[in-house]
Protein backbone atom coordinates (compact mmCIF):
# COMPACT_ATOMS: atom_id res chain seq x y z
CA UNK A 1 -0.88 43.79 10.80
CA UNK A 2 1.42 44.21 13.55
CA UNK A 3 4.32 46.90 13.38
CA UNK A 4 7.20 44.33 12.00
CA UNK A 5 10.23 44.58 14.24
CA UNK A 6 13.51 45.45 12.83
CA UNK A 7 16.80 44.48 14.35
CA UNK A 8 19.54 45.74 11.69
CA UNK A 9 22.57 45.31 14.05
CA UNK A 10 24.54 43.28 15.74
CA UNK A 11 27.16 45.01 17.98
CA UNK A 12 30.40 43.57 20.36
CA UNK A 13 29.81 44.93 23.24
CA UNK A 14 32.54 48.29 23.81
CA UNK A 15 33.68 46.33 26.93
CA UNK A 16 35.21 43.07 25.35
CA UNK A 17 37.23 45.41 23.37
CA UNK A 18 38.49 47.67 25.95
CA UNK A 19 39.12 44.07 27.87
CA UNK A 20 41.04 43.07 25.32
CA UNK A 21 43.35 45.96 24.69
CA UNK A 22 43.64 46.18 28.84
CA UNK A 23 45.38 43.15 28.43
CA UNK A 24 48.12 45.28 26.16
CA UNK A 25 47.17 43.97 23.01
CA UNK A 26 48.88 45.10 20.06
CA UNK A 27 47.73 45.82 16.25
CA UNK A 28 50.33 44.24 14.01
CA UNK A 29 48.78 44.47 10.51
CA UNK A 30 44.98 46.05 9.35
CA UNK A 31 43.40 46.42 6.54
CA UNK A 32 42.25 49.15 5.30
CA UNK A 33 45.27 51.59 6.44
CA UNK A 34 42.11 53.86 7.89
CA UNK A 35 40.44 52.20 10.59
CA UNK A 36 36.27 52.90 9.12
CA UNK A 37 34.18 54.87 11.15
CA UNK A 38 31.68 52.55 11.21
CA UNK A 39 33.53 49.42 12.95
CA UNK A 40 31.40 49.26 16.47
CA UNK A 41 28.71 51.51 15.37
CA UNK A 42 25.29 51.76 14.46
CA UNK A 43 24.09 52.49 10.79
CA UNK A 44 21.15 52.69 9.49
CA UNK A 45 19.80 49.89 6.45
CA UNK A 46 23.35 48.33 7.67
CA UNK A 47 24.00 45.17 9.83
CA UNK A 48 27.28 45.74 11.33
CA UNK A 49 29.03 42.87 12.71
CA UNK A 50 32.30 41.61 13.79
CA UNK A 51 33.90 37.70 14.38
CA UNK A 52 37.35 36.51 15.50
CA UNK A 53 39.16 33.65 14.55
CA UNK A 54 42.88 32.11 14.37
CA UNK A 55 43.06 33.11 11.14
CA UNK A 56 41.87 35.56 8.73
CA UNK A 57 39.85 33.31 6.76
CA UNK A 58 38.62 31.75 9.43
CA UNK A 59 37.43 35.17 10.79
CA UNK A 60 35.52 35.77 8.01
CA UNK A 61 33.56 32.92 7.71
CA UNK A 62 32.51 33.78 11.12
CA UNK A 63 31.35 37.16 10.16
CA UNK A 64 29.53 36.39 7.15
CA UNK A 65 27.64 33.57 9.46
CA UNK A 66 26.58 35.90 12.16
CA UNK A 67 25.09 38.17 9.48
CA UNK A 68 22.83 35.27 8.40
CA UNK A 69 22.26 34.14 11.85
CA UNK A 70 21.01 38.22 12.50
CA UNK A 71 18.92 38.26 9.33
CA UNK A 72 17.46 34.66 9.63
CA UNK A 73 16.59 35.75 13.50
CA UNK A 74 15.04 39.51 12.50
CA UNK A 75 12.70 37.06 9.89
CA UNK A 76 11.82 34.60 12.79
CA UNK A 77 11.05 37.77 15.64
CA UNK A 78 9.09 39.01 13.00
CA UNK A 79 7.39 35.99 11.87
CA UNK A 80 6.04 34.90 15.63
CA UNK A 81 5.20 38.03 16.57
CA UNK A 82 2.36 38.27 13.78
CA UNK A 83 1.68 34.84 14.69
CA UNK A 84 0.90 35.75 18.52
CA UNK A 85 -3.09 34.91 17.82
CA UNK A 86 -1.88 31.09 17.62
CA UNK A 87 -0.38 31.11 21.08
CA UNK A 88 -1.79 33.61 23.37
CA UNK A 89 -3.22 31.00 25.52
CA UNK A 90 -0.14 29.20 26.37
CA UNK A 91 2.47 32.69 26.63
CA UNK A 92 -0.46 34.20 28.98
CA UNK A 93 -0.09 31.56 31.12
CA UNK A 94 3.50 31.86 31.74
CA UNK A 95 4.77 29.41 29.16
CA UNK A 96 6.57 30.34 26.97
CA UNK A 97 8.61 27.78 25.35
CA UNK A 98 5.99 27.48 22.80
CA UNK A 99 6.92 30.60 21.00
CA UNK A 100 10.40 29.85 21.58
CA UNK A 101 9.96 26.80 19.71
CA UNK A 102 8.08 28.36 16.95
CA UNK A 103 11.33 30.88 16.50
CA UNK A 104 13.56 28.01 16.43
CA UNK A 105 11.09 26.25 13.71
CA UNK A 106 10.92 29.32 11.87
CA UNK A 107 14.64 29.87 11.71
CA UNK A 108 15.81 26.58 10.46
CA UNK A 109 13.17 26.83 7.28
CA UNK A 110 14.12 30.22 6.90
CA UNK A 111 17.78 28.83 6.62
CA UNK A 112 15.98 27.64 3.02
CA UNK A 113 14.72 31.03 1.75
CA UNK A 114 17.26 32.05 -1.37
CA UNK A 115 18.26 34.99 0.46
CA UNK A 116 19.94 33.85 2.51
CA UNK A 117 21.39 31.41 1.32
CA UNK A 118 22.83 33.69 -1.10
CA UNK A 119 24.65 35.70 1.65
CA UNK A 120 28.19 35.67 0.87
CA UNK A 121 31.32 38.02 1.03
CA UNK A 122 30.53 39.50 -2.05
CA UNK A 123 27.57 40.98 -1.17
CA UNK A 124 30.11 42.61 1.90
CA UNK A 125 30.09 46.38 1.22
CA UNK A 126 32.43 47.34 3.21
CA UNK A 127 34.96 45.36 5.74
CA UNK A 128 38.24 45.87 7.82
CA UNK A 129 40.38 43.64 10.07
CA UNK A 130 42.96 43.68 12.23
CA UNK A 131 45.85 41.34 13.12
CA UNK A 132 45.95 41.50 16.88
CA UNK A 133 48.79 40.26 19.32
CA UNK A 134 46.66 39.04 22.71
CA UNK A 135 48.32 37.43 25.77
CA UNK A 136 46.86 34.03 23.89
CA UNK A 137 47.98 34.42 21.09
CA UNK A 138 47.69 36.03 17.21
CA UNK A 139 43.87 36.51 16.69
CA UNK A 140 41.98 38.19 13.89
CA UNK A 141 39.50 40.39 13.92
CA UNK A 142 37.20 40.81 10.47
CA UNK A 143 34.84 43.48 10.87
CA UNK A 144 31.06 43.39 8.00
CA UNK A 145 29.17 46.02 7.04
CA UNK A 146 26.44 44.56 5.22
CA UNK A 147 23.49 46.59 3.81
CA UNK A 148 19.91 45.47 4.72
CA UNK A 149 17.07 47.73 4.88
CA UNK A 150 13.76 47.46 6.10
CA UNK A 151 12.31 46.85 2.94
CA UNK A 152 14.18 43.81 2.18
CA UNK A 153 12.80 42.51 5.80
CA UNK A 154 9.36 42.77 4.34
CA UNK A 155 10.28 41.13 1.15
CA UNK A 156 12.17 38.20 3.25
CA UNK A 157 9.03 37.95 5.57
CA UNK A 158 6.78 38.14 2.23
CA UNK A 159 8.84 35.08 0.88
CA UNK A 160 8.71 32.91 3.92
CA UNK A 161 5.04 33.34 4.61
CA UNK A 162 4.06 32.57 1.24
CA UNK A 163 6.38 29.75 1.61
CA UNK A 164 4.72 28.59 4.41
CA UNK A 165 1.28 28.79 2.81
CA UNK A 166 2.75 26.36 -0.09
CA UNK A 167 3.70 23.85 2.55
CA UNK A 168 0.08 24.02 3.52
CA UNK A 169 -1.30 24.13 0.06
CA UNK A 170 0.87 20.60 -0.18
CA UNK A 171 0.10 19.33 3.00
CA UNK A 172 -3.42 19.75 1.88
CA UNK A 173 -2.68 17.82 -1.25
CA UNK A 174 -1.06 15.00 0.14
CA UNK A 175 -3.84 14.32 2.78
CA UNK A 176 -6.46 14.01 -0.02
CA UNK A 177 -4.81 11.53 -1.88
CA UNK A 178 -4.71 8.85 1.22
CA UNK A 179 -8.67 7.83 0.67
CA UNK A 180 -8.02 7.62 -3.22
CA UNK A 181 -4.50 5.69 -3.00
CA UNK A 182 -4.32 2.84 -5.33
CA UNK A 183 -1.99 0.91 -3.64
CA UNK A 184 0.34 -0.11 -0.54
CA UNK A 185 3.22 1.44 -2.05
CA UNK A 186 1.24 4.90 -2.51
CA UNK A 187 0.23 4.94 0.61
CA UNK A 188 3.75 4.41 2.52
CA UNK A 189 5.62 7.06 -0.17
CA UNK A 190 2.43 9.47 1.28
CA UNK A 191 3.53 8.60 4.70
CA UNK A 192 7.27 9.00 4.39
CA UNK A 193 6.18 12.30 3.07
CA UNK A 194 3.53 13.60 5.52
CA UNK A 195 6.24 12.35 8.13
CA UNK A 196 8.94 15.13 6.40
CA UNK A 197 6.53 18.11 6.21
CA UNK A 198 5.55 17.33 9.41
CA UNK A 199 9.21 18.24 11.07
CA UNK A 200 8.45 21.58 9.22
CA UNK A 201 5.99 22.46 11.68
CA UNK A 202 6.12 22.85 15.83
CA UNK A 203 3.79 20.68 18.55
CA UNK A 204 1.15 23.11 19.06
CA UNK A 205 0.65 24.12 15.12
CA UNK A 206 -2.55 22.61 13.58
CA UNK A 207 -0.42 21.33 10.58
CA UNK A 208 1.75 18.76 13.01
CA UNK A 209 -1.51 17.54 14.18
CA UNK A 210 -2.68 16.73 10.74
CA UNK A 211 0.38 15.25 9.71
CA UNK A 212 0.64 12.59 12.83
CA UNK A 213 -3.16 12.23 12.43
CA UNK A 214 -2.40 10.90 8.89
CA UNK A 215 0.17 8.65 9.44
CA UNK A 216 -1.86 6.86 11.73
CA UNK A 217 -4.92 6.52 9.30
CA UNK A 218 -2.17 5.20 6.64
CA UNK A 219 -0.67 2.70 8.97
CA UNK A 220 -3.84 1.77 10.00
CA UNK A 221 -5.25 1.12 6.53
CA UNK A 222 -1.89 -0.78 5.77
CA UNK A 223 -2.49 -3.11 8.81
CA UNK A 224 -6.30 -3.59 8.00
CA UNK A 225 -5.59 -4.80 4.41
CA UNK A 226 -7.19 -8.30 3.64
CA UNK A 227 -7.40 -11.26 0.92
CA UNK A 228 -10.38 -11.78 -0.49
CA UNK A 229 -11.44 -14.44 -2.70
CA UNK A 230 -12.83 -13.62 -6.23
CA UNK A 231 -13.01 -16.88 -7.60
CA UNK A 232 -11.33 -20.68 -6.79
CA UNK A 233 -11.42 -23.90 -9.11
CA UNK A 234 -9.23 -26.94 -8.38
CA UNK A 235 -5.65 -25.28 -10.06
CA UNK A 236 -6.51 -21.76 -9.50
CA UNK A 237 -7.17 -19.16 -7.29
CA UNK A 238 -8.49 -15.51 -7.70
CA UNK A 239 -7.92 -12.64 -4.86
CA UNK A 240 -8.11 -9.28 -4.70
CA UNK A 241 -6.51 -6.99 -1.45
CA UNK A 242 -8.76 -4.48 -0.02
CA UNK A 243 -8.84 -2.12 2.93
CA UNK A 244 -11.04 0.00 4.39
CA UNK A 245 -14.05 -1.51 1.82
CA UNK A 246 -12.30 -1.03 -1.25
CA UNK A 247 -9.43 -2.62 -3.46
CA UNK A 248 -6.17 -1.70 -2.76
CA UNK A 249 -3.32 -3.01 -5.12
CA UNK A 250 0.58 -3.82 -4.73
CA UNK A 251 3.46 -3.98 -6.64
CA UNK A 252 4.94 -6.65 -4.03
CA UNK A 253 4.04 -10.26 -5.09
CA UNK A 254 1.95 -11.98 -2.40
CA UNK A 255 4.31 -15.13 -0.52
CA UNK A 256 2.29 -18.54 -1.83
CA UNK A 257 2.79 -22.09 -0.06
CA UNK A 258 0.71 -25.27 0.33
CA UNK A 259 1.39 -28.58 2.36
CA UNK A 260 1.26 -30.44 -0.86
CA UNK A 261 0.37 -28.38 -4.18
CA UNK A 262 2.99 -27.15 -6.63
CA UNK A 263 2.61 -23.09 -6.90
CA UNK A 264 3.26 -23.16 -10.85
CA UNK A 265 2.67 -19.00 -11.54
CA UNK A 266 1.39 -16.12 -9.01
CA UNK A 267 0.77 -12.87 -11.45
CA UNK A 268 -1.55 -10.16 -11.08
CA UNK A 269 -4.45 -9.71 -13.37
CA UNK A 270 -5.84 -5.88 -13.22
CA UNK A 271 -7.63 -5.57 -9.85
CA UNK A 272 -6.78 -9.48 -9.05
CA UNK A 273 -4.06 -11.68 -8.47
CA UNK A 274 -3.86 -15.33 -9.87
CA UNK A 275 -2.11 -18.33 -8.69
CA UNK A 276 -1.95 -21.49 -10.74
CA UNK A 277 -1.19 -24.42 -9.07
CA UNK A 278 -1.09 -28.71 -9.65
CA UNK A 279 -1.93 -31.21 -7.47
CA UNK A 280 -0.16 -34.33 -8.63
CA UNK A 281 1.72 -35.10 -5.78
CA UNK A 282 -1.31 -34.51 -3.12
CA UNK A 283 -3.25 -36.99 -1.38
CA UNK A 284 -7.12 -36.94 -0.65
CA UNK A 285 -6.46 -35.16 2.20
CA UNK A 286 -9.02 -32.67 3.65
CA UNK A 287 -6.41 -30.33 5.29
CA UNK A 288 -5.04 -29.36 1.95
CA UNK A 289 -4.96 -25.94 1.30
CA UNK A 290 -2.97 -22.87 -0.19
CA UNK A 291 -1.46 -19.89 2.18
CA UNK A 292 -1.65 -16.44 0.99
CA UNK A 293 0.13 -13.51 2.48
CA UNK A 294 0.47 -10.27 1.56
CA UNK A 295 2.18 -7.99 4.52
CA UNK A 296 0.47 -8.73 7.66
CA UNK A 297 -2.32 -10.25 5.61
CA UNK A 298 -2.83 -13.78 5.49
CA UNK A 299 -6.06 -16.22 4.13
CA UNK A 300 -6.16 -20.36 3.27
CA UNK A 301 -7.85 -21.75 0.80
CA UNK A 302 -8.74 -24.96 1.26
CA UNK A 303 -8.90 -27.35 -1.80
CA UNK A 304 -10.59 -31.08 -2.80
CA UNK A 305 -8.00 -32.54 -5.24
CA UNK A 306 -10.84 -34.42 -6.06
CA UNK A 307 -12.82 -31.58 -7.18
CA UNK A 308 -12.90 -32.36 -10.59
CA UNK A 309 -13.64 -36.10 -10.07
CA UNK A 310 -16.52 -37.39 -11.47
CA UNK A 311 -17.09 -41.45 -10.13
CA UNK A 312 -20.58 -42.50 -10.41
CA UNK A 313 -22.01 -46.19 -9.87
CA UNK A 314 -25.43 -47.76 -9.54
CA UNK A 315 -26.60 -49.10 -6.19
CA UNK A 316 -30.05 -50.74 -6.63
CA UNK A 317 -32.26 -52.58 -9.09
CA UNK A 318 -32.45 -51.03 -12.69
CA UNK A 319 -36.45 -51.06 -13.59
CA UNK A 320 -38.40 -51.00 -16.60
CA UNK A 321 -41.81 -50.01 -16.57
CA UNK A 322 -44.73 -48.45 -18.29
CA UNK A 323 -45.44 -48.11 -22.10
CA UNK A 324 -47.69 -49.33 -24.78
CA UNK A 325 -48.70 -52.59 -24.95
CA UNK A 326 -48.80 -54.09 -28.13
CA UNK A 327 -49.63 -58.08 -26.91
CA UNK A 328 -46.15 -59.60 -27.23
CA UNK A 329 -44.30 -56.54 -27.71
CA UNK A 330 -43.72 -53.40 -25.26
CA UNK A 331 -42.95 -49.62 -26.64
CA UNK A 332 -41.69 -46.75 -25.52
CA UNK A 333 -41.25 -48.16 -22.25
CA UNK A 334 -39.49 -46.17 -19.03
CA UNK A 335 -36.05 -47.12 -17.96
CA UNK A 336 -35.13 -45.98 -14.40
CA UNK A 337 -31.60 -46.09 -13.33
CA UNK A 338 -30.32 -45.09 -9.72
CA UNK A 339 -26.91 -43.49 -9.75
CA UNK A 340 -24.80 -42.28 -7.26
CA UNK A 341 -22.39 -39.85 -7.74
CA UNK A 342 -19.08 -40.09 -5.42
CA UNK A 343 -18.45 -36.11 -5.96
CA UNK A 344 -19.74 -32.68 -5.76
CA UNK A 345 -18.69 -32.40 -9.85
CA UNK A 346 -21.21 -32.04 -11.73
CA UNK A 347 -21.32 -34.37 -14.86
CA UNK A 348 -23.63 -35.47 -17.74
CA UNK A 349 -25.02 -38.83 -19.32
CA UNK A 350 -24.56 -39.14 -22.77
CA UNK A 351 -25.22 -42.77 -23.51
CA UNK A 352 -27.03 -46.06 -21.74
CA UNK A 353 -26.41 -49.49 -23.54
CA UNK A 354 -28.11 -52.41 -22.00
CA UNK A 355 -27.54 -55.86 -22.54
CA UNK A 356 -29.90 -58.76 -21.81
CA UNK A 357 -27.60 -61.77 -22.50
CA UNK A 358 -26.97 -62.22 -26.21
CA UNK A 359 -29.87 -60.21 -26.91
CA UNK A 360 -29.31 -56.90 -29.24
CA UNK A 361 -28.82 -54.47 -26.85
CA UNK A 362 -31.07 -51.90 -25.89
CA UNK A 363 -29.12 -48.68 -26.76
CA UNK A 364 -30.21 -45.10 -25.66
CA UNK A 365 -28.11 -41.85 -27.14
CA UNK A 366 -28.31 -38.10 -27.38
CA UNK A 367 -29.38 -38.54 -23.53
CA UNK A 368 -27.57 -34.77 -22.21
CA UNK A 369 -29.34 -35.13 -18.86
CA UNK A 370 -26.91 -33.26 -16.35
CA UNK A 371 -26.51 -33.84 -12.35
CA UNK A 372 -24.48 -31.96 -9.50
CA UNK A 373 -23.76 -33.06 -6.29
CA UNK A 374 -23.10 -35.73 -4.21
CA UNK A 375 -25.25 -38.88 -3.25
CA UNK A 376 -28.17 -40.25 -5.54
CA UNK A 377 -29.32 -39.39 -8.74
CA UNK A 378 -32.69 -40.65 -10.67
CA UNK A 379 -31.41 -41.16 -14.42
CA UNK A 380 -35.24 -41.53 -15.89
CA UNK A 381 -35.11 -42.55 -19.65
CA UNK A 382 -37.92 -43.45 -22.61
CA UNK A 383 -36.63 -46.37 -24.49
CA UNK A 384 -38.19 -45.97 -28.16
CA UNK A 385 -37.17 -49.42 -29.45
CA UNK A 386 -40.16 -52.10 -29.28
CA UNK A 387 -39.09 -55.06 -27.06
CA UNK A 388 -39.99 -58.27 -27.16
CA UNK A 389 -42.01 -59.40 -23.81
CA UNK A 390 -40.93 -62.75 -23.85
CA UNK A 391 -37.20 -61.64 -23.99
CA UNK A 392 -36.46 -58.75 -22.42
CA UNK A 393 -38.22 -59.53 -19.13
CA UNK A 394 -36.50 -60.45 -15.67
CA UNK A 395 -37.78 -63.93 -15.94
CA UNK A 396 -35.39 -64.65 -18.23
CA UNK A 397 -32.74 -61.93 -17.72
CA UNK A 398 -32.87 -61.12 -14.02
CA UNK A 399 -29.48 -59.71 -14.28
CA UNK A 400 -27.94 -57.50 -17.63
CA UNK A 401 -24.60 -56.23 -18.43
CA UNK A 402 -24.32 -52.49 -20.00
CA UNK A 403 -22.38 -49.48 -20.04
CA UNK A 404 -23.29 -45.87 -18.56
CA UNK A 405 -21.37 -43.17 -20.62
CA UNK A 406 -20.67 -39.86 -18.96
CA UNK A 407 -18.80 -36.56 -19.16
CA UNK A 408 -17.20 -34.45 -16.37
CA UNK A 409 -18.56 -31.05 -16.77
CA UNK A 410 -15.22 -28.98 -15.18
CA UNK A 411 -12.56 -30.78 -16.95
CA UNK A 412 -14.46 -31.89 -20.36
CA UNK A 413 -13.27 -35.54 -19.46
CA UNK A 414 -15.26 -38.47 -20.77
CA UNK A 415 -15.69 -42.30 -18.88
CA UNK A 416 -17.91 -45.00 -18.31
CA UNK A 417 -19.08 -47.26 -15.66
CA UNK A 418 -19.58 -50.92 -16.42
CA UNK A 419 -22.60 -52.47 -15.21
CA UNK A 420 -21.80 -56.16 -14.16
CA UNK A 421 -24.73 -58.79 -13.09
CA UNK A 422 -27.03 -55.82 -12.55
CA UNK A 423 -30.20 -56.67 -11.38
CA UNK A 424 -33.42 -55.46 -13.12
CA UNK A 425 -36.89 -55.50 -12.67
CA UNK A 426 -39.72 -55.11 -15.68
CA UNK A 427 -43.24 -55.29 -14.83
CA UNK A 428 -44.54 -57.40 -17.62
């Protein structure tokens, strides 16, 4: 380790005060009666100083500020000198600002250390002033002899490096927790943070490049954030944020609007947020659709208000073919119906009741056969009941009447279509 420099004193130059009493100046009042022998000397372990002011008190103050000043600068000399390795690049090549900078940077956070901040007039060992008539006017002159050895350099310089490996120890800390942040208001308190340590440290130290290196990853990751869809129905929509890959959360509720739909409830739901909406005052309209932002982050999602909808309706000739022929009965015939569904919904037949005139009907139940999609369906059924040739036979029923019951499968909703004047084909 490199011999620490000492600098224990802090002496007026002989000349200002022979200047001053060339100009006739005249002691009116001093305390103590005995002028110390010490006043503009040099003492060993001591740091002598002196400070003027208008008035006494103000003289003082002066004093005790220069002795911090000379023990905050003995700490700094001290500190960049051991700390030469960092910077003999730049001070061999003429500059050196750079270690004038790191003496300013290491004065202001020694300004922190307890030491000195617990410099005061009572820790004054000895002091004298003088009232002095000058050609300006009454000035005072307060005069500090303030012990500080060598040893309590080292401990000062002991205190402020191991201060300054704390502030790397948390620097550390800080800069590990960006990739495991759990949300957008995390990540700005660790940038507001980063951003104060990193006024702790000069350009060229290793530290301030980590620090403005971070901030940038953080804004970065803030401005990269993105809605993604879990899961949508007609009413509700699921999202999660995520950035950089992974899902990032916020304590901020995400701005909701649609052209149309009534936002009814945005909450978030662990790793998800939820908005609940209604669509009762919305028109079949394809450019419906719900905004989402969150920060810079924005995402539609586009909604069918008739997603739900289930309208189904038959579009060519029922038939009836098939089974065992019994002579002037038919059994277990097959009944093929052709429906089309309007909607993407998916939906199930539950019942078929045909009716050929005043005939009994032809009823089929328990039927549970379930479609999805748009466009045509073939509803194939087995009709159990034996039928009569004679009369249920397009010859003499070309045309029935009937009823197709059927369930939506999204909203649990039951209807029926009417068949009216339906034409139908049997092959007997």
């Amino acid at each position: 380790m490199k011999k620490i420099l000492v600098a224990l004193t802090l002496l007026l130059g002989f000349g200002l005060v022979s200047q001053t009493y060339a100009q006739k100046a005249k002691v009116l009042e001093h305390q103590p009666k005995k002028k110390p022998a010490w006043v503009n000397s040099l003492v060993k372990d001591y740091i002598i100083v002196v400070a003027s002011g208008s008035t006494l008190e103000d003289a003082q103050e002066r004093a005790i500020l220069k002795v911090k000043e000379h023990i905050i600068s003995s700490v700094a000399d001290n500190i960049s000198s051991t700390s030469e390795y960092t910077l003999t690049e730049d001070t061999k090549s003429g500059d050196m600002s750079i270690t004038e900078n790191y003496k300013v940077a290491t004065k202001t956070r020694a300004a922190d250390i307890p030491f000195i901040k617990g410099i005061s007039v009572n820790q004054v060992e000895e002091y004298y002033w003088e009232k002095v008539s000058e050609k300006c006017g009454i000035t005072f002159y307060y005069h500090i002899k303030y012990p500080f050895t060598e040893f309590q350099l080292k401990k000062l310089i002991m205190e402020y490096e191991r201060a300054d490996r704390e502030l790397t120890q948390q620097l550390e800390g800080f800069l590990a927790r960006i990739d495991d942040a759990e949300s957008i208001e995390e990540l700005n308190q660790l940038s507001n943070i980063i951003k104060a340590l990193s006024t702790s440290f000069i350009d060229v130290d290793n530290r301030k490049t980590k620090c403005n290196v971070a901030v940038s990853k953080i804004s970065q990751m803030i401005k990269n954030v993105s809605i993604e869809a879990v899961g949508t129905s007609l009413g509700e929509i699921r999202f999660s944020l995520y950035t950089n890959g992974r899902i990032i959360k916020t304590s901020a509720t995400p701005k909701v609007k649609s052209n149309c739909a009534k936002i009814n409830d945005i909450k978030p739901d662990g790793d998800e947020w939820v908005v609940k909406y209604s669509v009762d005052e919305c028109y079949d309209d394809p450019d419906n659709k719900i905004t989402v932002r969150c920060g810079s982050a924005s995402k539609d999602f586009w909604f069918n208000v008739k997603e739900n909808s289930v309208e189904i309706f038959v579009n060519a000739d029922i038939n009836l073919t098939g089974g065992t022929d019994n002579g002037e009965t038919i059994e277990g015939c097959r009944c093929a119906i052709p429906v089309v569904s309007k909607y993407d919904s998916p939906f199930v037949i539950e019942k078929v009741v045909l009716n050929f005139g005043n005939e009994a009907p032809i009823i089929i139940e328990n039927i549970g056969q379930k479609f999805s999609g748009k466009g045509n369906h073939d509803l194939t059924l087995t009709i159990d009941k034996q039928l009569d040739k004679s009369v249920y036979t397009q010859k003499k029923y070309p045309t029935v009447k009937g009823t197709i019951f059927f369930k939506a499968v999204n909203s649990n909703e039951s209807n029926a279509y009417r068949l009216y004047n339906q034409k139908i084909t049997t092959d007997w």
